[in-house]
C-alpha atoms as a PDB file:
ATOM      1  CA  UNK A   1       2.911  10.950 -26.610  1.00  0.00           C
ATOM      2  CA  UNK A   2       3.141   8.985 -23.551  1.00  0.00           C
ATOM      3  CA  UNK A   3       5.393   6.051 -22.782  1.00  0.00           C
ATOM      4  CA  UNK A   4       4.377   2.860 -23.808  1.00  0.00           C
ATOM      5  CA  UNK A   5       4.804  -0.204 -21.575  1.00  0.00           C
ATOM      6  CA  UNK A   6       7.614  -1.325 -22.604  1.00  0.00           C
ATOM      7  CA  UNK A   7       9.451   1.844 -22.066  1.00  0.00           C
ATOM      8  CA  UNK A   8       8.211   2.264 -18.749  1.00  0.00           C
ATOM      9  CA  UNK A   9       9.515  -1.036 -17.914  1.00  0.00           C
ATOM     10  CA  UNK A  10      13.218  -0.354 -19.294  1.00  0.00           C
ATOM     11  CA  UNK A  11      12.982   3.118 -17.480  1.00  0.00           C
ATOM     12  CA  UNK A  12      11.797   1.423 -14.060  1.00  0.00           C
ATOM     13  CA  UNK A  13      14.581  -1.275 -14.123  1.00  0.00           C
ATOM     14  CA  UNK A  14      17.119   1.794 -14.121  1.00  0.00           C
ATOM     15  CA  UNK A  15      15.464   3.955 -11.532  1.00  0.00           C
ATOM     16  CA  UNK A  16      17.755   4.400  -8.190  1.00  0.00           C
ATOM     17  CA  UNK A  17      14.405   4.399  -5.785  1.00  0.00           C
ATOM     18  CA  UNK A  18      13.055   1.072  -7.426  1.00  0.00           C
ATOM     19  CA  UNK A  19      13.724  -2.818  -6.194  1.00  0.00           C
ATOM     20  CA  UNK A  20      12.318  -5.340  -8.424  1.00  0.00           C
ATOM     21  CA  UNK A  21      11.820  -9.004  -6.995  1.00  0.00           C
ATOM     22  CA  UNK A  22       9.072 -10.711  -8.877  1.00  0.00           C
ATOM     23  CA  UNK A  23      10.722 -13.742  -9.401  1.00  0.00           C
ATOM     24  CA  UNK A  24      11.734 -14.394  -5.386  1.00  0.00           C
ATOM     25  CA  UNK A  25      13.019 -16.933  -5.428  1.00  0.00           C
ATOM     26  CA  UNK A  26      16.119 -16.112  -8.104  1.00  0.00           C
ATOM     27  CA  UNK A  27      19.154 -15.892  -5.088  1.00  0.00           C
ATOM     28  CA  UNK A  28      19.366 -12.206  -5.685  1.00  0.00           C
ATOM     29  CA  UNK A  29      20.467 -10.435  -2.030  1.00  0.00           C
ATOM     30  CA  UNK A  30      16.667  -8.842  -0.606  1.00  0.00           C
ATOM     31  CA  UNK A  31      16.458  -5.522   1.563  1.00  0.00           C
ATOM     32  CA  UNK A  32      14.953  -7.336   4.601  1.00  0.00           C
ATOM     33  CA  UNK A  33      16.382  -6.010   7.781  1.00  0.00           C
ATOM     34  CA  UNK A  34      18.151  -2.934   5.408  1.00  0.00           C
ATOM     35  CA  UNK A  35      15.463  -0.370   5.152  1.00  0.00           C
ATOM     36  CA  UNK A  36      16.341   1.628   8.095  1.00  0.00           C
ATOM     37  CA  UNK A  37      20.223   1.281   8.159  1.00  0.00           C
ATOM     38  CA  UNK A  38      21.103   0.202   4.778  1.00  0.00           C
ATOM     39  CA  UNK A  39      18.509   2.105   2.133  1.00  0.00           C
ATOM     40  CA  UNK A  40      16.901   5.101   4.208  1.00  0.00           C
ATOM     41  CA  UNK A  41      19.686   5.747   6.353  1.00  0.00           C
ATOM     42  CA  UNK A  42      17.090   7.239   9.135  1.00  0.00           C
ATOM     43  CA  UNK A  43      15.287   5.561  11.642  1.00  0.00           C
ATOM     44  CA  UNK A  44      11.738   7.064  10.741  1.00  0.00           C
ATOM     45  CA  UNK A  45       8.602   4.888  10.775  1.00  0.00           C
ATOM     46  CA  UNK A  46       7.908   2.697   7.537  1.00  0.00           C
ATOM     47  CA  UNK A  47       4.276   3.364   5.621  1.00  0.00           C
ATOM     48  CA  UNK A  48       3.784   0.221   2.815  1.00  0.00           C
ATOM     49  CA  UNK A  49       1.051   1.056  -0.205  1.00  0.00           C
ATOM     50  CA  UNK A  50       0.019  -2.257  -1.293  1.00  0.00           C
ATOM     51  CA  UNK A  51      -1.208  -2.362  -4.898  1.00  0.00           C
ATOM     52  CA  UNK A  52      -0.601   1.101  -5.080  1.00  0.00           C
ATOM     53  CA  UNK A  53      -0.422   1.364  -9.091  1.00  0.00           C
ATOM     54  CA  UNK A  54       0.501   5.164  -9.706  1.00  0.00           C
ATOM     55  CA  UNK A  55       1.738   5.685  -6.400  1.00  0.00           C
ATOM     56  CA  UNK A  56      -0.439   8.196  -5.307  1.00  0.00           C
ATOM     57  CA  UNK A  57      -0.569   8.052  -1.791  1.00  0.00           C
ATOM     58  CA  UNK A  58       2.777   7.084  -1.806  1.00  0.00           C
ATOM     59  CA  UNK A  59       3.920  10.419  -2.988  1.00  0.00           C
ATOM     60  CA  UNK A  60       1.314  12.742  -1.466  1.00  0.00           C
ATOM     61  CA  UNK A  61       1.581  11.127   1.728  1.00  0.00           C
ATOM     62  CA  UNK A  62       5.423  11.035   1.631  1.00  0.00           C
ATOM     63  CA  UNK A  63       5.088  15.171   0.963  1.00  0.00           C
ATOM     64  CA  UNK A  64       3.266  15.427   3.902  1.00  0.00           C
ATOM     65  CA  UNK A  65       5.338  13.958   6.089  1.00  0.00           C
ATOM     66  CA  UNK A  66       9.270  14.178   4.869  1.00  0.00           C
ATOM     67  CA  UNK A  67       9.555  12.940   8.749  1.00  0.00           C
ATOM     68  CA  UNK A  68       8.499   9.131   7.458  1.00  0.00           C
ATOM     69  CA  UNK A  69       9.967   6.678   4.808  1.00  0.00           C
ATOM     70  CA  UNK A  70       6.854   5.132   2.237  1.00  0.00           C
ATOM     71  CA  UNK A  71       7.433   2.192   0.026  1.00  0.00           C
ATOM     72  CA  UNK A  72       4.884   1.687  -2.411  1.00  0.00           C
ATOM     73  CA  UNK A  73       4.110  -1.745  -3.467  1.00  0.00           C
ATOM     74  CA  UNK A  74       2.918  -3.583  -6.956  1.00  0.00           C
ATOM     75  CA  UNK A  75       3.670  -6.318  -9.051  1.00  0.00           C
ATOM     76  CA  UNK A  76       3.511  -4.259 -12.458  1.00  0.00           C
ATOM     77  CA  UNK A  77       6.426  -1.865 -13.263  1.00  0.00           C
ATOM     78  CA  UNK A  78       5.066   0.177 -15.693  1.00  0.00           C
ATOM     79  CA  UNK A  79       2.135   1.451 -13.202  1.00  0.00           C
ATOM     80  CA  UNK A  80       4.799   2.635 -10.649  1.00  0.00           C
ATOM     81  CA  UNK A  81       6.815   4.901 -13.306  1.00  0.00           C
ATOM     82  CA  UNK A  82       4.528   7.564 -12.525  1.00  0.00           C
ATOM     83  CA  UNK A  83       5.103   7.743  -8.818  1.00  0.00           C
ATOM     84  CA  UNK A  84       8.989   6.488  -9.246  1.00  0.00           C
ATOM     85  CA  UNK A  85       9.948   9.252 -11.813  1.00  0.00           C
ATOM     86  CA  UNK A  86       8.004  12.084  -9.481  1.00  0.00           C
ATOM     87  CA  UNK A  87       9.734  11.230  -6.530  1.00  0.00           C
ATOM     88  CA  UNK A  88      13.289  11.190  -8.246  1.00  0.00           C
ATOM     89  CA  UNK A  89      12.662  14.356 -10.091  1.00  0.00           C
ATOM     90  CA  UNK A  90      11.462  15.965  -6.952  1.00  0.00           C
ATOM     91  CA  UNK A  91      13.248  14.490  -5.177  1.00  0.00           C
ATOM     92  CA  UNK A  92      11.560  12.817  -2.270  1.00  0.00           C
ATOM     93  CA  UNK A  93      14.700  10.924  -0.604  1.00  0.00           C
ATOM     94  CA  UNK A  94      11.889   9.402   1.318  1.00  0.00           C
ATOM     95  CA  UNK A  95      10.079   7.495  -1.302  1.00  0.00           C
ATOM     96  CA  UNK A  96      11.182   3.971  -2.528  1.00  0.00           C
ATOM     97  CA  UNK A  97       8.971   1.699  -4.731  1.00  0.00           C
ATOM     98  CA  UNK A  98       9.466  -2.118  -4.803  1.00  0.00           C
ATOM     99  CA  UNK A  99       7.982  -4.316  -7.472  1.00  0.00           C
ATOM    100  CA  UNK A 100       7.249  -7.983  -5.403  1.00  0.00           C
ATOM    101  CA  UNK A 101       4.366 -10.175  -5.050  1.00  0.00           C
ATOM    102  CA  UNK A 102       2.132  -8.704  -1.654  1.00  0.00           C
ATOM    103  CA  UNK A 103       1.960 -12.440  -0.654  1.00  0.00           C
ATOM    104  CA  UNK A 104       5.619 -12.664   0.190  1.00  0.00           C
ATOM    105  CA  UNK A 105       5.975  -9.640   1.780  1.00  0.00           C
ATOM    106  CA  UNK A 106       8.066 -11.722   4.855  1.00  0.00           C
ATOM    107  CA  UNK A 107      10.926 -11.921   2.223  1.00  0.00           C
ATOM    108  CA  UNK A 108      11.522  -8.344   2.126  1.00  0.00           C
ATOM    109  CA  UNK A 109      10.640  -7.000   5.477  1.00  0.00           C
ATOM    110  CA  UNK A 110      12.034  -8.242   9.194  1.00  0.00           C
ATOM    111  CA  UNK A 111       9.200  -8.319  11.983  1.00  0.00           C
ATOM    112  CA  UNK A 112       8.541  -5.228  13.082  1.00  0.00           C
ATOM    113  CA  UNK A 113      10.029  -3.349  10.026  1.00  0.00           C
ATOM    114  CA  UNK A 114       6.570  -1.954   8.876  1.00  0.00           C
ATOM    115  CA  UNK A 115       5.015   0.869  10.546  1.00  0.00           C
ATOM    116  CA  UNK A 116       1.921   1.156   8.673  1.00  0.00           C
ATOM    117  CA  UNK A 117       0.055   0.061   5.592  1.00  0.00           C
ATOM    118  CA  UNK A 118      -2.283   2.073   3.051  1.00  0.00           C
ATOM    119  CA  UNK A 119      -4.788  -0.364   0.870  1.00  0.00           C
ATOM    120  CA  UNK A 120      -6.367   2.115  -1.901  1.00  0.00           C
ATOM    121  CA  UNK A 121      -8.744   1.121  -4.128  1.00  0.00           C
ATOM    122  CA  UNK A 122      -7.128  -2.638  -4.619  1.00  0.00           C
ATOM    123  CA  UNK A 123      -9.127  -5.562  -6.650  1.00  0.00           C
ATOM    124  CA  UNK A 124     -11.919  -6.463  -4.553  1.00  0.00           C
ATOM    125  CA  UNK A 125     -12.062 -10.195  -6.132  1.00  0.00           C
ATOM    126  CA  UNK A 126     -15.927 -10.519  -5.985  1.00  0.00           C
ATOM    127  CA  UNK A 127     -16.069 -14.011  -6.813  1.00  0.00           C
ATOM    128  CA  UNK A 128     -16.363 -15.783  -3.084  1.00  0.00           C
ATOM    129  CA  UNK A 129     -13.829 -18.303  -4.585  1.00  0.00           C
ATOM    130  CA  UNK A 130     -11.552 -15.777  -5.002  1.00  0.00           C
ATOM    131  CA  UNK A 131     -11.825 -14.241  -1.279  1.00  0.00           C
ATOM    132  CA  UNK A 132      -8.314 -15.116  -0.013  1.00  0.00           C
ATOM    133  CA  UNK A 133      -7.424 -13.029  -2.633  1.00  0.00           C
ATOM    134  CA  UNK A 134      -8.345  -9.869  -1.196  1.00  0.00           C
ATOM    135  CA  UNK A 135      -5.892  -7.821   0.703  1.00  0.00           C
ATOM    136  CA  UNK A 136      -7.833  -7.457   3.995  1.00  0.00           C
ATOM    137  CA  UNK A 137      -8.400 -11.396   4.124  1.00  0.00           C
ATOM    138  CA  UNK A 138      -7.518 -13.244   7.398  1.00  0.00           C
ATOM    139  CA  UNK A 139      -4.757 -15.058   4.928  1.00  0.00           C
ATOM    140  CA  UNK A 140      -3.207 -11.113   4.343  1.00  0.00           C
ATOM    141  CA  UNK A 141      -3.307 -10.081   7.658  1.00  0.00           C
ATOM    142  CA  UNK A 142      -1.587 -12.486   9.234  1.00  0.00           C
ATOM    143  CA  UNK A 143       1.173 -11.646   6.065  1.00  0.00           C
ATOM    144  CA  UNK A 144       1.215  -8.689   7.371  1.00  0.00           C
ATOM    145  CA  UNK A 145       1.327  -9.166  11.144  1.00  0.00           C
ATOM    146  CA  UNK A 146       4.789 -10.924  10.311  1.00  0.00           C
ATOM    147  CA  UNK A 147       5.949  -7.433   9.250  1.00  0.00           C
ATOM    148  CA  UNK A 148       4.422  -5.199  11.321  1.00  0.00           C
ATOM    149  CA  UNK A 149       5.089  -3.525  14.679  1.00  0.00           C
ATOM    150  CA  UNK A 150       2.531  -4.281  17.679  1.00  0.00           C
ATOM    151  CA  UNK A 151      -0.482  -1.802  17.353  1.00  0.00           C
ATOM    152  CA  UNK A 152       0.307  -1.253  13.238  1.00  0.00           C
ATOM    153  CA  UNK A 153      -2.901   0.788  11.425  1.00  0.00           C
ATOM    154  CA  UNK A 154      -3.903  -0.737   8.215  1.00  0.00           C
ATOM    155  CA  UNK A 155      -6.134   1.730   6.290  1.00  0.00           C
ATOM    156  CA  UNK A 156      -8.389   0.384   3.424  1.00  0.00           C
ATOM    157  CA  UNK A 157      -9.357   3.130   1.091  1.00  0.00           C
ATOM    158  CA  UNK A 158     -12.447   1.818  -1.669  1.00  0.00           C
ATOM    159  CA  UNK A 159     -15.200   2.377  -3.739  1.00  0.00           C
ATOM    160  CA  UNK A 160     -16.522  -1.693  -3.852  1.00  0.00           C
ATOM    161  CA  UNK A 161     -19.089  -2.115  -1.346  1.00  0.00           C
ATOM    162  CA  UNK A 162     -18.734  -5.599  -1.470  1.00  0.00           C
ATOM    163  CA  UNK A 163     -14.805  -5.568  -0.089  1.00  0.00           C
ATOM    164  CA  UNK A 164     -15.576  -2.892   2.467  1.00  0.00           C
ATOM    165  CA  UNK A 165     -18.418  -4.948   3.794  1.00  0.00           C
ATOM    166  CA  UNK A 166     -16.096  -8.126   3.906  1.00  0.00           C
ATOM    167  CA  UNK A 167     -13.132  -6.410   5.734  1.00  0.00           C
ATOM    168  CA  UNK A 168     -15.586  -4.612   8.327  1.00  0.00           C
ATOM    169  CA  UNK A 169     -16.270  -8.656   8.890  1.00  0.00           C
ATOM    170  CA  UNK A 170     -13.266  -9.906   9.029  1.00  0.00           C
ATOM    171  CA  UNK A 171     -11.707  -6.728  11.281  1.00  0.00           C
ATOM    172  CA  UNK A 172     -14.259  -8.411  13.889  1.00  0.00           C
ATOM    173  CA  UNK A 173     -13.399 -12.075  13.458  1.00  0.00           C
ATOM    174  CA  UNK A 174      -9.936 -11.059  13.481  1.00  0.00           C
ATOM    175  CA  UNK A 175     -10.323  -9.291  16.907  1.00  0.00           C
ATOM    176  CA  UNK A 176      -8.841  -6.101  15.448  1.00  0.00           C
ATOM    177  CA  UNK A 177      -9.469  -2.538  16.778  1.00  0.00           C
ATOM    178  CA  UNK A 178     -11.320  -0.119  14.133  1.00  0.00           C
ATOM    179  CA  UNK A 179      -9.295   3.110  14.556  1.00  0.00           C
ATOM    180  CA  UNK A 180     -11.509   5.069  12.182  1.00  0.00           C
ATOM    181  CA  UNK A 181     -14.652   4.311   9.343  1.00  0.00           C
ATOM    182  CA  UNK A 182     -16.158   6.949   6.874  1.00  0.00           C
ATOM    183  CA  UNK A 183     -19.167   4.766   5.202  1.00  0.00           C
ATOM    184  CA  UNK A 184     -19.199   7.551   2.325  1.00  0.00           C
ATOM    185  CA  UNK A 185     -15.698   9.749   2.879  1.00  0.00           C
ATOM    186  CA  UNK A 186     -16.857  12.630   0.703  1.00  0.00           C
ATOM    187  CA  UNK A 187     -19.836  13.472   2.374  1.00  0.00           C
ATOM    188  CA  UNK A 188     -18.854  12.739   5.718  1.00  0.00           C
ATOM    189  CA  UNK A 189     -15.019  14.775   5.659  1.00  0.00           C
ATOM    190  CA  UNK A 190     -14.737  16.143   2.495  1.00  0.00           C
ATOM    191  CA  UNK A 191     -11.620  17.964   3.176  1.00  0.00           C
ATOM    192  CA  UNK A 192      -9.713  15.531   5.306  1.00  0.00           C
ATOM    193  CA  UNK A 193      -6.495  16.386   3.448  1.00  0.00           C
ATOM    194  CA  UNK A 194      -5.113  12.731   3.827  1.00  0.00           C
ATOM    195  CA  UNK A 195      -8.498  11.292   2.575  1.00  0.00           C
ATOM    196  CA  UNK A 196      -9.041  13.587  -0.313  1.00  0.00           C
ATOM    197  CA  UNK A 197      -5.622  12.159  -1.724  1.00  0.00           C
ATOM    198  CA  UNK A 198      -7.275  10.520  -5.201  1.00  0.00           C
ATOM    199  CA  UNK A 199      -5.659   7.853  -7.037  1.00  0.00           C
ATOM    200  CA  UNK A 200      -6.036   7.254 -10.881  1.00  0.00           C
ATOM    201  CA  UNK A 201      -8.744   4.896 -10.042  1.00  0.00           C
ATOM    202  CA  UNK A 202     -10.398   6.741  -7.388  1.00  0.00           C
ATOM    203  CA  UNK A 203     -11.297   9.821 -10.011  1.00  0.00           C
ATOM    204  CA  UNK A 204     -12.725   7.236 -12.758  1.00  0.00           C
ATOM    205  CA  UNK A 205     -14.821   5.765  -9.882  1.00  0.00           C
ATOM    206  CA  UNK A 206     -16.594   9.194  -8.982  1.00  0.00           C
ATOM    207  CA  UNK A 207     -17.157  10.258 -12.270  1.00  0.00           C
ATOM    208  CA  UNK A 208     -19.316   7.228 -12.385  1.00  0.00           C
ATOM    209  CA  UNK A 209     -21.091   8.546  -9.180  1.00  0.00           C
ATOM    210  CA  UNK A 210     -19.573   5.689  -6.687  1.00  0.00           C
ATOM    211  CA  UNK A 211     -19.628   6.380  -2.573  1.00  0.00           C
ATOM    212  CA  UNK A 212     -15.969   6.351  -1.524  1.00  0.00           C
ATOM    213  CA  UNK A 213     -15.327   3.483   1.779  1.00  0.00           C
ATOM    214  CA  UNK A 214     -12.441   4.053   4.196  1.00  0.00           C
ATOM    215  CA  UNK A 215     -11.512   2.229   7.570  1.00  0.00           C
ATOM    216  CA  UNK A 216      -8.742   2.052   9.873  1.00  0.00           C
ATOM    217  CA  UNK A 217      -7.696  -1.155  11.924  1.00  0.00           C
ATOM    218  CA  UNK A 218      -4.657  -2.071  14.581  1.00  0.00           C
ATOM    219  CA  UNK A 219      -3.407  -5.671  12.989  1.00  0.00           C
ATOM    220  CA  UNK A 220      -3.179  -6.845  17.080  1.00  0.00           C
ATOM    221  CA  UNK A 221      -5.726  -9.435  18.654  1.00  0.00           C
ATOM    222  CA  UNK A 222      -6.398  -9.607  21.846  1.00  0.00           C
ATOM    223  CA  UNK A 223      -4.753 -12.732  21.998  1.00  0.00           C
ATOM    224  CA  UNK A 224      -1.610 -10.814  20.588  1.00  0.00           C
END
C-alpha cells in the first residue's frame, strides 16, 4: 500500500538531502551562498527543477551527469518523497531537494549560484489574470536572473499550448536568446535521451494523445 500524505511528509522532514523553508520568513539559518562549499562540497555547476513534483528530471538528469549538483524545487513535500528517497537509497550524493516557495528563490541562492534551470510540465495558469503566475513570466525571470550566472539556459518542458505560446512571447520581449525549440518533441527527436526523460505528468498527458512543447532560452538581454 503506498504512503499516504501524511507519512510522506514525516519521512521528508527526516531525509538528509531535503531543506524545507516554506515559511521564510521564520529566522531559521538558509543555504544561500553554501551550496558549493558548505552542502555539495564540489564546485560543479548548479541545475534547479522548479515545480518538479516527483523529481524526475532531477534524478535522471543527475544520473547522467554525476559531474553536476541538481536541486529540485516544490512547495509540497509529499510529491518530492519519490525523488528524495531514490536518490538517498541510490545514492546520488549529487541530488538535494528543497521545499520553498519559487517566488523567493533570492533567499536561498547568491547571484550567480544557479547554473541552469529545468521547467517540466508546471501549471500553465490559463486564466490571463493569473499570468504572472506562470514560471516563464517576465515577473519569474527576472527571479531568476538574480540567481543565475550570465548566459544561464532555462528549459521549459510542456504539453499546454497555451504556456508554450506565451513563453515563446515573452522569450522575445524579454530579449532572450532561444537556444533550442521542438514544437512537438516526440515526433521531431524521439530519442533525445534528455528529452525522453517523462515525468508523472508527462505519461498521463500522452495517454490522452497531447503534443509534447520544449524550448531553451539564455536569461541575458542585450541590455545585460
Amino acid at each position: 500500500m503506498a504512503k499516504n500524505k501524511l507519512q510522506k511528509f514525516e519521512d521528508v522532514d527526516r531525509f538528509s538531502n531535503v531543506f524545507e523553508y516554506t515559511d521564510f520568513d521564520d529566522g531559521s539559518p538558509k543555504p544561500k551562498g553554501k551550496w558549493h562549499g558548505e552542502i555539495f562540497k564540489n564546485d560543479n555547476p548548479i541545475v534547479l527543477e522548479l515545480a518538479c513534483g516527483k523529481g524526475e528530471y532531477t534524478i535522471n538528469l543527475a544520473r547522467m551527469h554525476p559531474d553536476k549538483n541538481f536541486i529540485g524545487i516544490d512547495k509540497k513535500g509529499w510529491r518530492m518523497w519519490t525523488g528524495a528517497k531514490q536518490a538517498l537509497e541510490e545514492p546520488l550524493p549529487n541530488v538535494h531537494f528543497m521545499r520553498i516557495y519559487i517566488d523567493h528563490l533570492a533567499d536561498y541562492f547568491e547571484k550567480g549560484e544557479v547554473d541552469e534551470i529545468w521547467i517540466t510540465f508546471p501549471d500553465p495558469y490559463l486564466r490571463e489574470s493569473k499570468a504572472s503566475k506562470r514560471l516563464t513570466s517576465w515577473k519569474f525571470l527576472e527571479i531568476y536572473r538574480k540567481v543565475a550566472n550570465p548566459g544561464t539556459i532555462v528549459h521549459l518542458k510542456t504539453d499546454s499550448d497555451e504556456l508554450y505560446s506565451f513563453t515563446l512571447e515573452t522569450i522575445v520581449e524579454e530579449n532572450c536568446e532561444i537556444v533550442d525549440r521542438l514544437d512537438d518533441v516526440y515526433a521531431e527527436r524521439p530519442d533525445d535521451p534528455v528529452l525522453s526523460i517523462k515525468t508523472y505528468y508527462e505519461k498521463m498527458h500522452l495517454k490522452e494523445g497531447k503534443t509534447i512543447h520544449y524550448v531553451s532560452f539564455r536569461l541575458n538581454r542585450d541590455d545585460d
